[in-house]
N, C-alpha and C. Protein backbone atom coordinates (compact mmCIF):
# COMPACT_ATOMS: atom_id res chain seq x y z
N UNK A 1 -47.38 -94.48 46.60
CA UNK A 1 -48.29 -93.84 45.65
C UNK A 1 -49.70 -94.41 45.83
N UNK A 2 -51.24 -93.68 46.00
CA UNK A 2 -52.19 -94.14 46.39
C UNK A 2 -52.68 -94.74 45.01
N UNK A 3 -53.47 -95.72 44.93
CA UNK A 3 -54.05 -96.37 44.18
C UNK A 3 -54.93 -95.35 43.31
N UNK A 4 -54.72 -95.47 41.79
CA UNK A 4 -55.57 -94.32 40.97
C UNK A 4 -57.47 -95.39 41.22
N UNK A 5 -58.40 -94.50 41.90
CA UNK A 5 -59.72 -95.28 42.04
C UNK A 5 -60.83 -94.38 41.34
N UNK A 6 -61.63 -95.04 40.02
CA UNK A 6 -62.29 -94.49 39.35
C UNK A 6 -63.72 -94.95 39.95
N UNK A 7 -64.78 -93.94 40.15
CA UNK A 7 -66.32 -94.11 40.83
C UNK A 7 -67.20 -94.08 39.40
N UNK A 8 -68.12 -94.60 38.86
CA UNK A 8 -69.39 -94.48 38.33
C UNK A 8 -70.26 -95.01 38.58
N UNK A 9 -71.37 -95.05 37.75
CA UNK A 9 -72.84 -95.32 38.28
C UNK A 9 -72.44 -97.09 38.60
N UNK A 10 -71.62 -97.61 37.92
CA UNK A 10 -71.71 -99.01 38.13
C UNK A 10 -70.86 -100.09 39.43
N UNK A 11 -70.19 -98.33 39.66
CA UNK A 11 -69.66 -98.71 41.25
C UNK A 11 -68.02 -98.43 41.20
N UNK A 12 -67.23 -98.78 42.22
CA UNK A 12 -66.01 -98.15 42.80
C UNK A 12 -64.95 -99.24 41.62
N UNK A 13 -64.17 -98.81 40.88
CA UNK A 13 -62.96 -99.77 40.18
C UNK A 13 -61.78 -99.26 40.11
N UNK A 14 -60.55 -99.80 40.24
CA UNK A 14 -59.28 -99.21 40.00
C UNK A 14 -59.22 -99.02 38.54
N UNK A 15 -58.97 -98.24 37.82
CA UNK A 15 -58.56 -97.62 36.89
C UNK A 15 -57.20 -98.52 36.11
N UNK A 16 -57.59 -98.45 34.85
CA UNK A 16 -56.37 -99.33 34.10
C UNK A 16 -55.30 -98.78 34.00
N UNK A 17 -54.26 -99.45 34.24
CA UNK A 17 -52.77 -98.81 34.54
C UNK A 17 -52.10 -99.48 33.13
N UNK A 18 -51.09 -98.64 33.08
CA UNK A 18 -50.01 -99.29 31.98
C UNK A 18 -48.85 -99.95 32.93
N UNK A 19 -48.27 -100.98 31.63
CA UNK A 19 -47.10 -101.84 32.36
C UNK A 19 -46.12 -101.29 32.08
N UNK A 20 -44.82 -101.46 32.20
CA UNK A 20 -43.90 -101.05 31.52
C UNK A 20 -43.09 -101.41 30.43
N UNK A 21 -43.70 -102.44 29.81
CA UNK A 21 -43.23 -102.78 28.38
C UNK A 21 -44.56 -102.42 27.42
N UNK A 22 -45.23 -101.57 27.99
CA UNK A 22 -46.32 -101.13 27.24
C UNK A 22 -47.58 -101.56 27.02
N UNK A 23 -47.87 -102.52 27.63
CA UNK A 23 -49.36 -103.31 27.94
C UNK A 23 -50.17 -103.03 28.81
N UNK A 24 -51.43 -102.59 28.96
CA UNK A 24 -52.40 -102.82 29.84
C UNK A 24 -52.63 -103.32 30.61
N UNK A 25 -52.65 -103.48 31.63
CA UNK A 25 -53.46 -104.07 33.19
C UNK A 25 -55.08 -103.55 32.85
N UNK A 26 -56.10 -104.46 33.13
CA UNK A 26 -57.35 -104.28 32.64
C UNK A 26 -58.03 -103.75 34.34
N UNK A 27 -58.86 -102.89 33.97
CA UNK A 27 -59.85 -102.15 35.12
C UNK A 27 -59.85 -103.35 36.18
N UNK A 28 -59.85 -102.90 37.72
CA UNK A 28 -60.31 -104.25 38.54
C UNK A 28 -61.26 -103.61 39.37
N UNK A 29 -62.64 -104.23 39.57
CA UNK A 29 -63.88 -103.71 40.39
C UNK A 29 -63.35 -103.79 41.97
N UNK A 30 -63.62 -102.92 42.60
CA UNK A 30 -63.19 -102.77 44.06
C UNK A 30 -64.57 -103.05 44.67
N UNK A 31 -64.47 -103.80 45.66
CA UNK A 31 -65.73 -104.28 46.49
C UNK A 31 -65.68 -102.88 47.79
N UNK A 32 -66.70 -102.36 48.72
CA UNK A 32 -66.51 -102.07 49.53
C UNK A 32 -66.06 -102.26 50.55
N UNK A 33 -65.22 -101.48 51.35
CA UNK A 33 -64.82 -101.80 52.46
C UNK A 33 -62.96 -102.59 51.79
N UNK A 34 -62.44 -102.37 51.10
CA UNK A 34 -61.64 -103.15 50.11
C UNK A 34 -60.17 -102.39 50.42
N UNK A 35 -59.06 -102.49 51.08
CA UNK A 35 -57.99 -101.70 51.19
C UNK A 35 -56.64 -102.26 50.44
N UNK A 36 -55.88 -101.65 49.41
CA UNK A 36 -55.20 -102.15 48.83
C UNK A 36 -54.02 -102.92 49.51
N UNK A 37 -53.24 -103.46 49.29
CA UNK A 37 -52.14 -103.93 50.11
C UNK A 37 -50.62 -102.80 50.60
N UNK A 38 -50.85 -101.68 49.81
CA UNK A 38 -49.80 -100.64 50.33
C UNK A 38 -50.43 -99.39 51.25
N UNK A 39 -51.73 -99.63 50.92
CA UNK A 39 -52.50 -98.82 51.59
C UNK A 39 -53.02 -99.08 53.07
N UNK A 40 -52.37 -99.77 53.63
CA UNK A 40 -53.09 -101.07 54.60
C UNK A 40 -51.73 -100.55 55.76
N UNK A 41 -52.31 -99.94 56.65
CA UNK A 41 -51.42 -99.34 57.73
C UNK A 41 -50.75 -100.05 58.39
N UNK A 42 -49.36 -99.92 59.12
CA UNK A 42 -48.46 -100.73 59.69
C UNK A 42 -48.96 -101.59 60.81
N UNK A 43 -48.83 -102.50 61.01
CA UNK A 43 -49.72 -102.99 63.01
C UNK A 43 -48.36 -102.18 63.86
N UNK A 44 -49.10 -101.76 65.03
CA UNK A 44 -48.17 -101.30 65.86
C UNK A 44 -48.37 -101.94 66.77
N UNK A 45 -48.16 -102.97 68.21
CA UNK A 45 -48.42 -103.05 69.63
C UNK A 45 -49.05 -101.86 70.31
N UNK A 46 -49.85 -102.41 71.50
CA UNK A 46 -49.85 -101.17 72.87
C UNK A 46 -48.91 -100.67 73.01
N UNK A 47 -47.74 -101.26 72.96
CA UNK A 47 -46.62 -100.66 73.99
C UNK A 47 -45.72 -99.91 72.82
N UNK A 48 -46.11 -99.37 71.30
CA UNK A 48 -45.62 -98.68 70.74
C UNK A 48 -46.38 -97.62 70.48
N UNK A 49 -47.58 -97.70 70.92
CA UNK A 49 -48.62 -96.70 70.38
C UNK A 49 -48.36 -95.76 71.71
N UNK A 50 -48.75 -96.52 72.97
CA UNK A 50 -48.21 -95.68 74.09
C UNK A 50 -47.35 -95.04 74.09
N UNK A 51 -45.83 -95.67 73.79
CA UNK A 51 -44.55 -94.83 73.64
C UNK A 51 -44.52 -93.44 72.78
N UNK A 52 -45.32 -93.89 71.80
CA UNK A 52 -45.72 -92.84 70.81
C UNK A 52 -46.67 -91.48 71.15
N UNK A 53 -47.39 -92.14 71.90
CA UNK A 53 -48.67 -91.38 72.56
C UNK A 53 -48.22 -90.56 73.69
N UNK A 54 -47.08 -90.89 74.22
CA UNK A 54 -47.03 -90.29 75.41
C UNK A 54 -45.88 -89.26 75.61
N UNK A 55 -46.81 -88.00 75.82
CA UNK A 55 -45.74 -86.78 76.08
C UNK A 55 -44.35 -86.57 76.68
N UNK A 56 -43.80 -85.90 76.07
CA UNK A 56 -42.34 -85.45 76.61
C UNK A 56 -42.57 -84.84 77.96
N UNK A 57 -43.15 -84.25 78.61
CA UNK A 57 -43.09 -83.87 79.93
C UNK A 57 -44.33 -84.33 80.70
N UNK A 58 -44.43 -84.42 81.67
CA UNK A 58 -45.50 -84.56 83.25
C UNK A 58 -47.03 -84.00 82.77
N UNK A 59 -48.20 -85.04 82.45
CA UNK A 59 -49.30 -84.12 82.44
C UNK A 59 -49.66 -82.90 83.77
N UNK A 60 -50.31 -82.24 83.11
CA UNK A 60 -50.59 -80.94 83.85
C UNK A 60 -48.97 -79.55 83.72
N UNK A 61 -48.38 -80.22 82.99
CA UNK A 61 -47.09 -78.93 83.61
C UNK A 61 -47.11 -77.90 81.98
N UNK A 62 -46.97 -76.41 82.77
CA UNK A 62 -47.65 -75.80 82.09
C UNK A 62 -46.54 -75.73 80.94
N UNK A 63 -47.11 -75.38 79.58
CA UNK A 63 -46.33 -75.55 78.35
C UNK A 63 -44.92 -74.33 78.30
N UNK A 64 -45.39 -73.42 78.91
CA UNK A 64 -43.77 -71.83 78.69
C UNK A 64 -42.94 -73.11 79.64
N UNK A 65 -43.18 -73.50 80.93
CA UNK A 65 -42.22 -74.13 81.68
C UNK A 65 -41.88 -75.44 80.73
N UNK A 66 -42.26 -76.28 79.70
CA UNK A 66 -42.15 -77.02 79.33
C UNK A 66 -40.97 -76.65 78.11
N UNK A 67 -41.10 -75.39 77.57
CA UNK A 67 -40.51 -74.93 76.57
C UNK A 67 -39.57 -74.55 77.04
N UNK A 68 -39.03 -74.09 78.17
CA UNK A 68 -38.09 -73.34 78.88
C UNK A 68 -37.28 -74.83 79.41
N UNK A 69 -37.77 -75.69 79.77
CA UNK A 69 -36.86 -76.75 80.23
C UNK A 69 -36.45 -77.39 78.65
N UNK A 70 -37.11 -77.48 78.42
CA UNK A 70 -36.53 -77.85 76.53
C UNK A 70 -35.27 -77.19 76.33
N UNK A 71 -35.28 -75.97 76.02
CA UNK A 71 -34.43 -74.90 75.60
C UNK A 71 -33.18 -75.05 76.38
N UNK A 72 -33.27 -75.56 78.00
CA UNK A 72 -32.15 -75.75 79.00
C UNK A 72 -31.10 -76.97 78.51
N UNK A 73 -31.92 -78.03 78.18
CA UNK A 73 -31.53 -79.32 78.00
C UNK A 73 -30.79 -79.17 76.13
N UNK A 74 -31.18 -78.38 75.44
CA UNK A 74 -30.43 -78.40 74.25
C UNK A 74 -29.28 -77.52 74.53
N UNK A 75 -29.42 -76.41 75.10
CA UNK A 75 -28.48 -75.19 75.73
C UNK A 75 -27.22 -76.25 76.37
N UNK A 76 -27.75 -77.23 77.33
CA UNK A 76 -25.98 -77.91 77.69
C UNK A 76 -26.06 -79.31 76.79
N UNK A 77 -26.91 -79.69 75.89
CA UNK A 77 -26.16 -80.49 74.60
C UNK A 77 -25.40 -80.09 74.13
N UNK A 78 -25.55 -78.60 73.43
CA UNK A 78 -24.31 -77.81 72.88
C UNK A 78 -23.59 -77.39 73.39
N UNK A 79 -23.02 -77.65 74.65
CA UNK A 79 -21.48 -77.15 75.42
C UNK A 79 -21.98 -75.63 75.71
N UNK A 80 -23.14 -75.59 76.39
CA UNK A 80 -23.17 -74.28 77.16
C UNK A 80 -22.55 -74.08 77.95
N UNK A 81 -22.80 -73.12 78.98
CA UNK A 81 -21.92 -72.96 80.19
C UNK A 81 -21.62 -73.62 81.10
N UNK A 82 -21.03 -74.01 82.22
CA UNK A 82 -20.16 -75.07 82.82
C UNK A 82 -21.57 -75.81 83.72
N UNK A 83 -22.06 -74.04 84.32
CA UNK A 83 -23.11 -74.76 85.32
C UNK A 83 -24.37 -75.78 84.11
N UNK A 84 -24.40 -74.65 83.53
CA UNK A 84 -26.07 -75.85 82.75
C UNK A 84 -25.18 -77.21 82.49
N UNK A 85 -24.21 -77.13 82.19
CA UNK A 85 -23.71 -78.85 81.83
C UNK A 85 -23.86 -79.52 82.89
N UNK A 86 -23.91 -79.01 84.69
CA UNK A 86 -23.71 -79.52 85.32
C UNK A 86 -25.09 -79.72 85.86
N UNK A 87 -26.10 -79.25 85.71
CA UNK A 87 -27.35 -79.30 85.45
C UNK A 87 -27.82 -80.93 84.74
N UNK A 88 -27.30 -80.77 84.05
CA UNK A 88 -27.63 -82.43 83.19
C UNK A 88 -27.10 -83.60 83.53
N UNK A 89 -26.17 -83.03 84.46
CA UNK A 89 -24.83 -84.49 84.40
C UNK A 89 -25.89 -85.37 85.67
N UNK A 90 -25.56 -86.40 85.99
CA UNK A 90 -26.64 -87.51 86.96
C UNK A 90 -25.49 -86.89 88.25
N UNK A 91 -26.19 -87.59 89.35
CA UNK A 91 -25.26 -87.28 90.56
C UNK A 91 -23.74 -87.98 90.58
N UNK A 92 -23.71 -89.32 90.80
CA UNK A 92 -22.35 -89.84 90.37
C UNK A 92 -21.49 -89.33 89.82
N UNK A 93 -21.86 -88.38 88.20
CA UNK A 93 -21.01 -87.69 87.57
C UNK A 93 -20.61 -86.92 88.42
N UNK A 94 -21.94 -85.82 89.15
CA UNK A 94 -20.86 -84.78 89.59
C UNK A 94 -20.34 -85.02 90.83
N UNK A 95 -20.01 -86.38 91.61
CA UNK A 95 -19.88 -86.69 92.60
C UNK A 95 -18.35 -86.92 92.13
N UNK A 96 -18.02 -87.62 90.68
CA UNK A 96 -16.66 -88.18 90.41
C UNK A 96 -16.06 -86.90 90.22
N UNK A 97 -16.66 -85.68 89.57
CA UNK A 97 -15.79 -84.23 89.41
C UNK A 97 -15.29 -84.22 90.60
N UNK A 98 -16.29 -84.07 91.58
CA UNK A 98 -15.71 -82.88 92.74
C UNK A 98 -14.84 -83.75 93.26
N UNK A 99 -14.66 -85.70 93.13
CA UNK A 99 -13.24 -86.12 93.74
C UNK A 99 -12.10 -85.84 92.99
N UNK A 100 -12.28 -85.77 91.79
CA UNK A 100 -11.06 -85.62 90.86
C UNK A 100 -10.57 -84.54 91.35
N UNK A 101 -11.17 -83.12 91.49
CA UNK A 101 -10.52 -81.39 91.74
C UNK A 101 -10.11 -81.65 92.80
N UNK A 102 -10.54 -82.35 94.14
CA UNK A 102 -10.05 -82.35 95.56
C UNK A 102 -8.61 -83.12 95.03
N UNK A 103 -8.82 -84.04 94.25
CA UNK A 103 -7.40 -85.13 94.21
C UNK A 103 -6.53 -83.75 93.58
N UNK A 104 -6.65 -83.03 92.22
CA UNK A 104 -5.69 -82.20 91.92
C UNK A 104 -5.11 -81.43 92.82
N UNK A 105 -6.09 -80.97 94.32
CA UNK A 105 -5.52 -79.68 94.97
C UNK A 105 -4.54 -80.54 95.73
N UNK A 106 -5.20 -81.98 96.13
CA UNK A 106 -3.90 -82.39 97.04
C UNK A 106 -2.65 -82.46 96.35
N UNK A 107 -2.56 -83.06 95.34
CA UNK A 107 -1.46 -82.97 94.17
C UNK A 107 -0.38 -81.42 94.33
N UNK A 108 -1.07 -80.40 94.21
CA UNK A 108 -0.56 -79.15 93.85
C UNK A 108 -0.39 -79.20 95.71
N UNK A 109 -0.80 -79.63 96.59
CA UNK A 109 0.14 -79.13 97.71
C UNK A 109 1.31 -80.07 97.52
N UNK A 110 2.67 -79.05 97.89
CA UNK A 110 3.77 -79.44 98.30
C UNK A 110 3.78 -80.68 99.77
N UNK A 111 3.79 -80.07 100.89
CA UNK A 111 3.86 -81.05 101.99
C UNK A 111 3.13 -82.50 102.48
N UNK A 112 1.71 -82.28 101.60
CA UNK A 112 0.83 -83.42 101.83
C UNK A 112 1.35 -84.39 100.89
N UNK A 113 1.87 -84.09 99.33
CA UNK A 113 2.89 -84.35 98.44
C UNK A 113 3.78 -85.38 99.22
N UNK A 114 4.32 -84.78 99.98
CA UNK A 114 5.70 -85.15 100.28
C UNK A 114 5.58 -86.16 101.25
N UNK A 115 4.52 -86.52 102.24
CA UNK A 115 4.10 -87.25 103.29
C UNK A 115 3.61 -88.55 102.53
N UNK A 116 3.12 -88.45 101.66
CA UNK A 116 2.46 -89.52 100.88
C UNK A 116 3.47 -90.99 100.48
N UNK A 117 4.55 -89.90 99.34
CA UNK A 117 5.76 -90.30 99.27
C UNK A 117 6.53 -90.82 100.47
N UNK A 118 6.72 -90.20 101.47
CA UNK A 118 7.75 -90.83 102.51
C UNK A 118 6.76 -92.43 103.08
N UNK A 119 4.67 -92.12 103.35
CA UNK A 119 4.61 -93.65 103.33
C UNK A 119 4.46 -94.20 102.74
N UNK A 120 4.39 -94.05 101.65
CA UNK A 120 4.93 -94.86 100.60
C UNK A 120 6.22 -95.84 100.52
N UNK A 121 7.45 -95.10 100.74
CA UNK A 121 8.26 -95.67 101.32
C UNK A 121 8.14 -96.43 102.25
N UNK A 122 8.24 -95.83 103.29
CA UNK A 122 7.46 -97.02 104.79
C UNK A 122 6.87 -98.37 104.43
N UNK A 123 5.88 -98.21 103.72
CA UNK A 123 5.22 -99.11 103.10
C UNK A 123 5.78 -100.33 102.18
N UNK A 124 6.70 -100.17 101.58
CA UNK A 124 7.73 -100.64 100.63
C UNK A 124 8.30 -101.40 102.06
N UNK A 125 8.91 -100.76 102.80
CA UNK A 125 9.68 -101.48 103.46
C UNK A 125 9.30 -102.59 104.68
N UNK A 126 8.17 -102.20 104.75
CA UNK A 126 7.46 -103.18 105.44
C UNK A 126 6.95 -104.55 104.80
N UNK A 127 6.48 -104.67 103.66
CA UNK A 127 6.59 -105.35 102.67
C UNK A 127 7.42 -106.23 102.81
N UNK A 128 8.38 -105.32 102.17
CA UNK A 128 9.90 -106.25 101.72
C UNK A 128 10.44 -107.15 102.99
N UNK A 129 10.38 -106.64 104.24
CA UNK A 129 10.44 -107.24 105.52
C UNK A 129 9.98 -108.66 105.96
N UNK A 130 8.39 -108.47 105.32
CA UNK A 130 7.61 -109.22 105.51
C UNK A 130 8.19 -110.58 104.86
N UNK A 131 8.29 -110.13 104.03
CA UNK A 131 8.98 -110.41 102.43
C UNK A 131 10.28 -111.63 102.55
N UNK A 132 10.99 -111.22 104.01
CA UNK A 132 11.95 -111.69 104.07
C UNK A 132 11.57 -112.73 105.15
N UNK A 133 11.16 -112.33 105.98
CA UNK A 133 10.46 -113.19 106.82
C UNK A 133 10.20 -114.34 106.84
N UNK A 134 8.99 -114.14 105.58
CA UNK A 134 8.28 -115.80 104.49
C UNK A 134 9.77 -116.44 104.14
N UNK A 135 10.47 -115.93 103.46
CA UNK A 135 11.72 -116.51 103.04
C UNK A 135 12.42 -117.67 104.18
N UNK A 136 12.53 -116.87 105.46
CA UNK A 136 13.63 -117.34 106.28
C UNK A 136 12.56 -118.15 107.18
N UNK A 137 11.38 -118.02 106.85
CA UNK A 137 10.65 -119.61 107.61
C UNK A 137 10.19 -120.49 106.50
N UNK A 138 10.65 -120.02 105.57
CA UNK A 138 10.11 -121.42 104.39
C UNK A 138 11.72 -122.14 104.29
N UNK A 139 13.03 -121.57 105.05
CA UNK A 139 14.17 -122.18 104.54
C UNK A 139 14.28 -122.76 105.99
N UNK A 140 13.83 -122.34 107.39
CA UNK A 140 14.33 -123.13 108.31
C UNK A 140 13.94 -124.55 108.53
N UNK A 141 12.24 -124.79 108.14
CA UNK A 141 12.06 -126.22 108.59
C UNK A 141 12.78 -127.55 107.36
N UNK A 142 14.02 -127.48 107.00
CA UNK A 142 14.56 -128.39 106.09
C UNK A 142 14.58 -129.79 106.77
N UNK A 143 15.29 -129.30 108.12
CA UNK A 143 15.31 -130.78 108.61
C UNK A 143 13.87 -132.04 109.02
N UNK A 144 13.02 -130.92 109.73
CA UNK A 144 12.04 -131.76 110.05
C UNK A 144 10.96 -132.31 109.05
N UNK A 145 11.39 -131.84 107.51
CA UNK A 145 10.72 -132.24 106.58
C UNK A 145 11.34 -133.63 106.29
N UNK A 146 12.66 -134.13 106.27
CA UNK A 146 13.61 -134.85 106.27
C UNK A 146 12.86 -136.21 107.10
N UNK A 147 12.74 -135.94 108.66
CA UNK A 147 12.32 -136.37 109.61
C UNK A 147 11.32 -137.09 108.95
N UNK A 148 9.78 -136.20 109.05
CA UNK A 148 8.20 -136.82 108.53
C UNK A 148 8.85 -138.26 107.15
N UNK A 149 10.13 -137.55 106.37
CA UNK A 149 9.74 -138.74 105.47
C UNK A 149 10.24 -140.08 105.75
N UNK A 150 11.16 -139.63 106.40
CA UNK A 150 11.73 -141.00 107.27
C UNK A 150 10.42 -142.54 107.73
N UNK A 151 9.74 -141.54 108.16
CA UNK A 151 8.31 -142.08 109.33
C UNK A 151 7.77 -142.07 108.22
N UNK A 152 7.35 -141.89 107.15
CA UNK A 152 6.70 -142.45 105.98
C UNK A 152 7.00 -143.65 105.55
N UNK A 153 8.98 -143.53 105.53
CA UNK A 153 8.79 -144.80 104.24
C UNK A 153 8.90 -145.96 105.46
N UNK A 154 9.63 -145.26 106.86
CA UNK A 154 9.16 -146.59 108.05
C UNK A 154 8.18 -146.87 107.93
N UNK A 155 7.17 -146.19 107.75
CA UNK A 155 5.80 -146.63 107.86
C UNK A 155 5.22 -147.97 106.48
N UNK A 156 5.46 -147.34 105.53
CA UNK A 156 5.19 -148.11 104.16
C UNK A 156 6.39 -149.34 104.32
N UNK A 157 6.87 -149.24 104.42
CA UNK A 157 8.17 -150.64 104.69
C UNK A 157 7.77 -151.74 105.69
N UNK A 158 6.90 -151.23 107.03
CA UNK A 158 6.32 -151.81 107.88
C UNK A 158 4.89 -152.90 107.20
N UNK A 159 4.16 -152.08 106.59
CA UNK A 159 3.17 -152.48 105.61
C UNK A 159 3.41 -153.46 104.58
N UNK A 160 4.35 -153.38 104.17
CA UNK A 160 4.61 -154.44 103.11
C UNK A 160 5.10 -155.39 103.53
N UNK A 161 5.97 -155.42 104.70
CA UNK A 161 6.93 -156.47 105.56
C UNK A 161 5.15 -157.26 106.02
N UNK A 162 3.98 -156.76 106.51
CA UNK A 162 3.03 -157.09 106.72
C UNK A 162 2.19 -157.91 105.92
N UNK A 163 2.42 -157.74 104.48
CA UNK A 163 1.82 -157.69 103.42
C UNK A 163 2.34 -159.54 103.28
N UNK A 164 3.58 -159.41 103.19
CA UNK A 164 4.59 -160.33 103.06
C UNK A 164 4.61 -161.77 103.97
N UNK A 165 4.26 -161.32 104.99
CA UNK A 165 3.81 -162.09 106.34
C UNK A 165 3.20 -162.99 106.09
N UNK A 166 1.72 -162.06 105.75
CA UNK A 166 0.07 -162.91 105.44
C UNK A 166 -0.09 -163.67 104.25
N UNK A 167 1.12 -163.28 103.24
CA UNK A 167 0.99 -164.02 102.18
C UNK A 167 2.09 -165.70 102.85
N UNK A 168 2.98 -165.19 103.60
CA UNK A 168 3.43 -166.50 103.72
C UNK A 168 2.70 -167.60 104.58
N UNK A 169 1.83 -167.00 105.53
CA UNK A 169 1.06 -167.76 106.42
C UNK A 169 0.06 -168.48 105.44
N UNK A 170 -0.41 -167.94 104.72
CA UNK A 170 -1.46 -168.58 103.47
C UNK A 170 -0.78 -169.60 102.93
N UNK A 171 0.60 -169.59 102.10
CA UNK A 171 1.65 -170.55 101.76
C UNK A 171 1.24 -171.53 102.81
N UNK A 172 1.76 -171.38 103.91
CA UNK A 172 2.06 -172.39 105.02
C UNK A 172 1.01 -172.75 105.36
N UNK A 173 -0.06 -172.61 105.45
CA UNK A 173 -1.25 -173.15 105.78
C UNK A 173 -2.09 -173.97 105.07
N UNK A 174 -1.70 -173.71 103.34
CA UNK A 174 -1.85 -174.62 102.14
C UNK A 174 -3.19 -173.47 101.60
N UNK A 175 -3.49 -172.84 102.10
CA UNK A 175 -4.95 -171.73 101.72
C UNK A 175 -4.58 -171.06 100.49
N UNK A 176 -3.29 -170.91 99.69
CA UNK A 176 -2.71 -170.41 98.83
C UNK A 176 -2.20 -171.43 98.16
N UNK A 177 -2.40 -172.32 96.91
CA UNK A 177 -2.12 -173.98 96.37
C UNK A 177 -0.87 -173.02 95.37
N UNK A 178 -1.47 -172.72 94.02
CA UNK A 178 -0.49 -171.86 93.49
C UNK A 178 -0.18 -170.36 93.33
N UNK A 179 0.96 -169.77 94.30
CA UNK A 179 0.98 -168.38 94.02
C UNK A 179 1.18 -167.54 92.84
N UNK A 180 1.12 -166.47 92.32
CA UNK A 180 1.56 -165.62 91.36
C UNK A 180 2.69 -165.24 91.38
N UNK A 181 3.54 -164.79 89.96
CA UNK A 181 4.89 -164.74 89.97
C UNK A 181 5.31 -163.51 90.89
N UNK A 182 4.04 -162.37 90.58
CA UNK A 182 4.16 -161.13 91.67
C UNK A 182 4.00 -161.48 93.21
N UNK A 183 3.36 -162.47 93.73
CA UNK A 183 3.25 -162.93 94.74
C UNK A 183 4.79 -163.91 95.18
N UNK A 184 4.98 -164.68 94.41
CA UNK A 184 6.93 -165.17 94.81
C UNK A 184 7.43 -163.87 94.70
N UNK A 185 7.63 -162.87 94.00
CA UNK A 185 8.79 -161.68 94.08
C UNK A 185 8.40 -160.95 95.17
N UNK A 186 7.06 -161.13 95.75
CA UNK A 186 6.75 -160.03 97.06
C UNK A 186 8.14 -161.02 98.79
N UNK A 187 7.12 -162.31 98.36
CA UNK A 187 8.07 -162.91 99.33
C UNK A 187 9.54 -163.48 99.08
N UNK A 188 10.41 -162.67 98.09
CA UNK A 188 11.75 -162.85 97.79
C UNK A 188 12.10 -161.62 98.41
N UNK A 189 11.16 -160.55 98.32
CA UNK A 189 11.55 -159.22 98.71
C UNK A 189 11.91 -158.95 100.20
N UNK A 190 11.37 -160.08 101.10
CA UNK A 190 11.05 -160.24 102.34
C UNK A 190 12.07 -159.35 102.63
N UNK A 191 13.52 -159.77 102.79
CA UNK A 191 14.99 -159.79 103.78
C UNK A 191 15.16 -158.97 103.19
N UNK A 192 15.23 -158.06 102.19
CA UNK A 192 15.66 -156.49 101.60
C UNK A 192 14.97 -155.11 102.39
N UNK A 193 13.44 -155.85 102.32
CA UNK A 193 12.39 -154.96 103.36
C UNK A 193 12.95 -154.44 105.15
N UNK A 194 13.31 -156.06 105.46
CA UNK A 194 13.54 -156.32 106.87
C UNK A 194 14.74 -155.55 106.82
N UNK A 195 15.75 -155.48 106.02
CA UNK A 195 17.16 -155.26 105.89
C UNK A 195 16.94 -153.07 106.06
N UNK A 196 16.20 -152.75 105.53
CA UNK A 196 16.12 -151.70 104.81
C UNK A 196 15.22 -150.56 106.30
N UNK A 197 14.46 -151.38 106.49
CA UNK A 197 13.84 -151.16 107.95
C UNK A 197 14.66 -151.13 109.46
N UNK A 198 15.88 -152.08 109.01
CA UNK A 198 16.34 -151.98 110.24
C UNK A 198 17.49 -151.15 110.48
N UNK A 199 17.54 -150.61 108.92
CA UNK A 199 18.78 -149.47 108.47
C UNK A 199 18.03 -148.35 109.35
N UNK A 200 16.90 -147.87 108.69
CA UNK A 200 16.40 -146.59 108.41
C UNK A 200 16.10 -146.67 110.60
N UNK A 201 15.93 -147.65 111.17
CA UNK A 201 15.65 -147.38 112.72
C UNK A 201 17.09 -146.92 113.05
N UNK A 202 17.56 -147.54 112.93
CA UNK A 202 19.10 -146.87 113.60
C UNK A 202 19.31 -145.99 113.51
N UNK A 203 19.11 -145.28 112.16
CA UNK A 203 19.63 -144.31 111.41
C UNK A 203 18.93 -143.06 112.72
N UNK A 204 17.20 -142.59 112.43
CA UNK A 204 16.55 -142.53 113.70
C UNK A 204 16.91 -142.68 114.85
């Protein structure tokens, strides 16, 4: 609602308003140049005034052609005829139609139908083949897995028999005064190691 603004000889004033419990608001003198606070236009940006500013079609293109492409574009909003819809649709769209109808016609042939299906099959069975394949080389190498661990724990048994050695040479040399209780149970372990090592060679 615009501000009620009363003019006389003594200059520009807003006009006394009533409140709503029935009291007066007293006259207020308006200075020039003075814009009320509802009266005081929105700020917009450049880049809304432009958006705003700037026409629905191509400068220079003449207005019947402008009205006529209008009229096209509401014509397949409302489910006009097949072509104007197809008029609007982007390329992709009508790129995904025309695969879909080719996919239905192959569908509706019988024999191309039927070829599909048989490699299909084929396909299955090659698979499953494959299939069996993985199976019967993941079950043959049992033994030589057997083997590698053998040569592991020879290996780690060798190491500790080593381990065992250097701790006794330290003993014997006096370079070691008092050992640790884990250090006596390494060299108690000695003849179980040696024992256990000379199993697993034979065995080999």
């Amino acid at each position: 609602m615009a501000t009620p603004y009363v003019t006389d000889e003594s200059g520009k004033y807003i006009a006394a308003t009533q409140r709503p419990d029935g009291t007066w608001r007293k006259p207020r003198r308006v200075k020039d140049g003075y814009v009320p606070q509802e009266e005081v236009p929105v700020y917009e940006n450049k880049y809304v005034k432009f958006f705003k500013s700037k026409p629905d079609f191509p400068p220079g293109m003449n207005p019947e052609d402008a009205a006529a492409a209008k009229q096209q574009q509401v014509a397949a909003v409302r489910g006009g005829d097949r072509e104007s819809e197809a008029t609007g649709l982007s390329k992709t769209a009508k790129r995904n139609m025309k695969r879909k109808e080719k996919r239905k016609q192959q569908q509706g042939q019988g024999p191309a139908g039927g070829e599909a299906e048989a490699l299909a099959k084929e396909l299955e069975k090659v698979v499953v083949s494959a299939a069996e394949q993985q199976q019967n080389s993941a079950a043959a190498p049992a033994e030589p897995s057997t083997a590698t661990e053998k040569v592991k724990k020879m290996k780690n048994l060798r190491k500790k028999l080593r381990q065992v050695e250097e701790l006794q040479q330290k003993l014997d040399s006096g370079e070691l005064q008092n050992p640790s209780k884990d250090q006596l149970d390494k060299l108690g372990r000695a003849q179980a190691l040696r024992e256990e090592l000379r199993q697993l060679e034979e065995d080999s």
